[in-house]
Structure formats: C-alpha cells, structure tokens
Protein backbone atom coordinates (compact mmCIF):
# COMPACT_ATOMS: atom_id res chain seq x y z
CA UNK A 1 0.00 0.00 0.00
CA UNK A 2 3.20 2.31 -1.04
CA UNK A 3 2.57 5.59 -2.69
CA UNK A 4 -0.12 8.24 -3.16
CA UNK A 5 -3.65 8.00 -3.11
CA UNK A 6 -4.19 10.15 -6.00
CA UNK A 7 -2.62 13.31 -7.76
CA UNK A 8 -3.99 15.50 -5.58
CA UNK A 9 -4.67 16.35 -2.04
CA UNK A 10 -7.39 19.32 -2.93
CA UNK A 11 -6.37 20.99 0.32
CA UNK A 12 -4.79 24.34 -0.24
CA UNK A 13 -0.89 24.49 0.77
CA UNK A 14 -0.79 20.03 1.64
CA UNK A 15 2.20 18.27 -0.60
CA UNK A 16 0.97 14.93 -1.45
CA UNK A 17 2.83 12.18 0.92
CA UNK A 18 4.89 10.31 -1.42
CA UNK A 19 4.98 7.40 0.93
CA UNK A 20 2.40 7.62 3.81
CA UNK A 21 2.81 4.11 5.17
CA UNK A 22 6.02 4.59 5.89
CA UNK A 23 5.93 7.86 7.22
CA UNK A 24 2.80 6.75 10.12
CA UNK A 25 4.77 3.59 10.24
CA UNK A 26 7.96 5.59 11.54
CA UNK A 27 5.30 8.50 13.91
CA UNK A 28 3.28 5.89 15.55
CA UNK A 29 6.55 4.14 16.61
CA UNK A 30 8.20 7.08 17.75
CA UNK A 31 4.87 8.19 19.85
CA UNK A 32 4.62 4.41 20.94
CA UNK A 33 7.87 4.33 22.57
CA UNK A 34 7.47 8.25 23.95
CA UNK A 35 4.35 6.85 25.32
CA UNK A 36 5.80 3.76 26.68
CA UNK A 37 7.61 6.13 29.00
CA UNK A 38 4.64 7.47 30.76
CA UNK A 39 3.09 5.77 33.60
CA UNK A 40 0.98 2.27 32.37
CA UNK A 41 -2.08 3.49 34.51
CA UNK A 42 -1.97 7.26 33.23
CA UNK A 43 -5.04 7.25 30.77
CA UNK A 44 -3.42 9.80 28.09
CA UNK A 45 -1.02 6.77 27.40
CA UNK A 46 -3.76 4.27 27.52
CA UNK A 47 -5.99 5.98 25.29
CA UNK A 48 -3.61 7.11 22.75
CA UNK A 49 -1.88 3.80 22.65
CA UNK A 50 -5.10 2.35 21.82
CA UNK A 51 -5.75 4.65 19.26
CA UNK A 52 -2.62 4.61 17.40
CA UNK A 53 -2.54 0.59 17.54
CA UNK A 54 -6.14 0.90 15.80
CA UNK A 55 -5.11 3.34 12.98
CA UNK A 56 -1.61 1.34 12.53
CA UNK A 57 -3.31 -1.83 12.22
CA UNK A 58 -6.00 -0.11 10.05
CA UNK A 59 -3.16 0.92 7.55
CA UNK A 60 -1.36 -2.64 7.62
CA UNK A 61 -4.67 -4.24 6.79
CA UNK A 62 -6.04 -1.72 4.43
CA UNK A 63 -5.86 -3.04 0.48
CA UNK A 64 -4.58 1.02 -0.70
CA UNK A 65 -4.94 4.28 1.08
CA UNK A 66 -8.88 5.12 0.08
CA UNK A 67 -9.80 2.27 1.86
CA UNK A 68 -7.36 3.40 4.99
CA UNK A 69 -8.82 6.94 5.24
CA UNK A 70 -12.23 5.32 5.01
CA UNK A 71 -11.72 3.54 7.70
CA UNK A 72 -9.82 5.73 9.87
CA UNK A 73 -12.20 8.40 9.55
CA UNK A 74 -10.35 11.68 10.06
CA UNK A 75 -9.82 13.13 6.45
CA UNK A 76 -7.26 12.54 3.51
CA UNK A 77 -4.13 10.40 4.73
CA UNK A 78 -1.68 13.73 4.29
CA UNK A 79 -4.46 15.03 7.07
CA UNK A 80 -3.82 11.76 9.53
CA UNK A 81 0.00 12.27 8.67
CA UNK A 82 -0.54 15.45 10.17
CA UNK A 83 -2.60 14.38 13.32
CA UNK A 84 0.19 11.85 13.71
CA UNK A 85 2.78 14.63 13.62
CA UNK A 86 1.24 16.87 16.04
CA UNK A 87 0.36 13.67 18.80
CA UNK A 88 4.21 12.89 18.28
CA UNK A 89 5.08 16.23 19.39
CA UNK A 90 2.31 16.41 22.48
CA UNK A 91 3.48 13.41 23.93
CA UNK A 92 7.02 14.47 23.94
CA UNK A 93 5.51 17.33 25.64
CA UNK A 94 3.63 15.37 28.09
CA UNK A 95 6.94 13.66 28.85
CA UNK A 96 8.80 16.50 29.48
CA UNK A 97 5.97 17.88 31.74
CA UNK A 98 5.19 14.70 33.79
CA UNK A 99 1.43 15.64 33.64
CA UNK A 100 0.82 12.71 35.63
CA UNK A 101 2.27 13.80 38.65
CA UNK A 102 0.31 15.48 41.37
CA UNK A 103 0.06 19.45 41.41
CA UNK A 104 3.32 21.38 43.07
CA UNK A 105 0.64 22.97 44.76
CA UNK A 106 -3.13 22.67 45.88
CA UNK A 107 -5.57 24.20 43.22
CA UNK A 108 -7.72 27.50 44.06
CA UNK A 109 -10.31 26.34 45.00
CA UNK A 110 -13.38 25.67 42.54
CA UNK A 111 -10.63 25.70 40.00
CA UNK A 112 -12.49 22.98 38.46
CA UNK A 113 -16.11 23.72 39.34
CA UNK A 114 -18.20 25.06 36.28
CA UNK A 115 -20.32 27.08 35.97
CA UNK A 116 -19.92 28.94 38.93
C-alpha cells in the first residue's frame, strides 16, 4: 500500500505524501515508545496507545490508502500524517511535563467547578 492516493490532495498548501505508510509507520513508533515512558495506569497513554494501535493496524490491513482513510475516519491520509505529527510532538511534551504527577501545589479552590 506504497505511494499516493491520488494526484492531488485538494487541500490548499498540503504536498501529497509520497509514501504515507512509511511515514505513520515511523510517527506511531516514535509516539509508541514516547508513550511507553509514561506511567501504564496514566489514561493519556492508555488511550492514545489504543488509538494509534487501531489506525496502525488499520493501515497494515487496508488493500490502498482510500480504503485506509475510510476507515480511519479523520480526512485525507496527508491530514492523519498530520494528526500523527502533532500527537508525536504532544506526547514528547507530556513527557517533558510529567502531567501525571500530582500538582506542586493545591488548586484554588473551585478551580475545576463550572459554571460557577
């Protein structure tokens, strides 16, 4: 399933992927192992880890890339390159924050109360 879907993209400024199973191939194993990292229990990790096994397995399994974005659901596959991208680069972030940990300090309070 090598190569691009078709000759164009028809979104303004989007380069056609040349490759696009290779290039998720290479993002969802960099965010797998970023996300291996985090806590087993921390549910960002769970649920993205879940996700990305889904879409990888959807593109493995998928006869050409219509049938992949069909299935994945979220646009033209230079679009889920691009979700791919930007989860690669939150995780990192979530990483290098430790979101999991508790808060240096307590929260105002009904900092999480709405409406108020």
């Amino acid at each position: 399933m090598a190569g691009a879907a078709g000759k164009a993209v028809h979104l303004t400024g989007m380069a056609i992927a040349k490759n696009p199973t290779h290039t998720l191939g290479v993002l969802y194993s960099k965010t797998l192992r970023a996300l291996a990292k985090m806590p087993a229990d921390y549910t960002y990790r769970k649920e993205t880890e879940s996700l990305i096994t889904d879409r990888a397995d959807i593109i493995k399994n998928s006869g050409n890339i219509a049938d992949a974005e069909e299935k994945i659901g979220m646009g033209q596959i230079e679009e889920v390159i691009t979700q791919a991208e930007n989860e690669l680069i939150l995780a990192r972030s979530i990483l290098e924050w430790r979101a999991w940990e508790p808060l240096a300090e307590k929260a105002p309070e009904n900092q999480w109360k709405w409406p108020l």
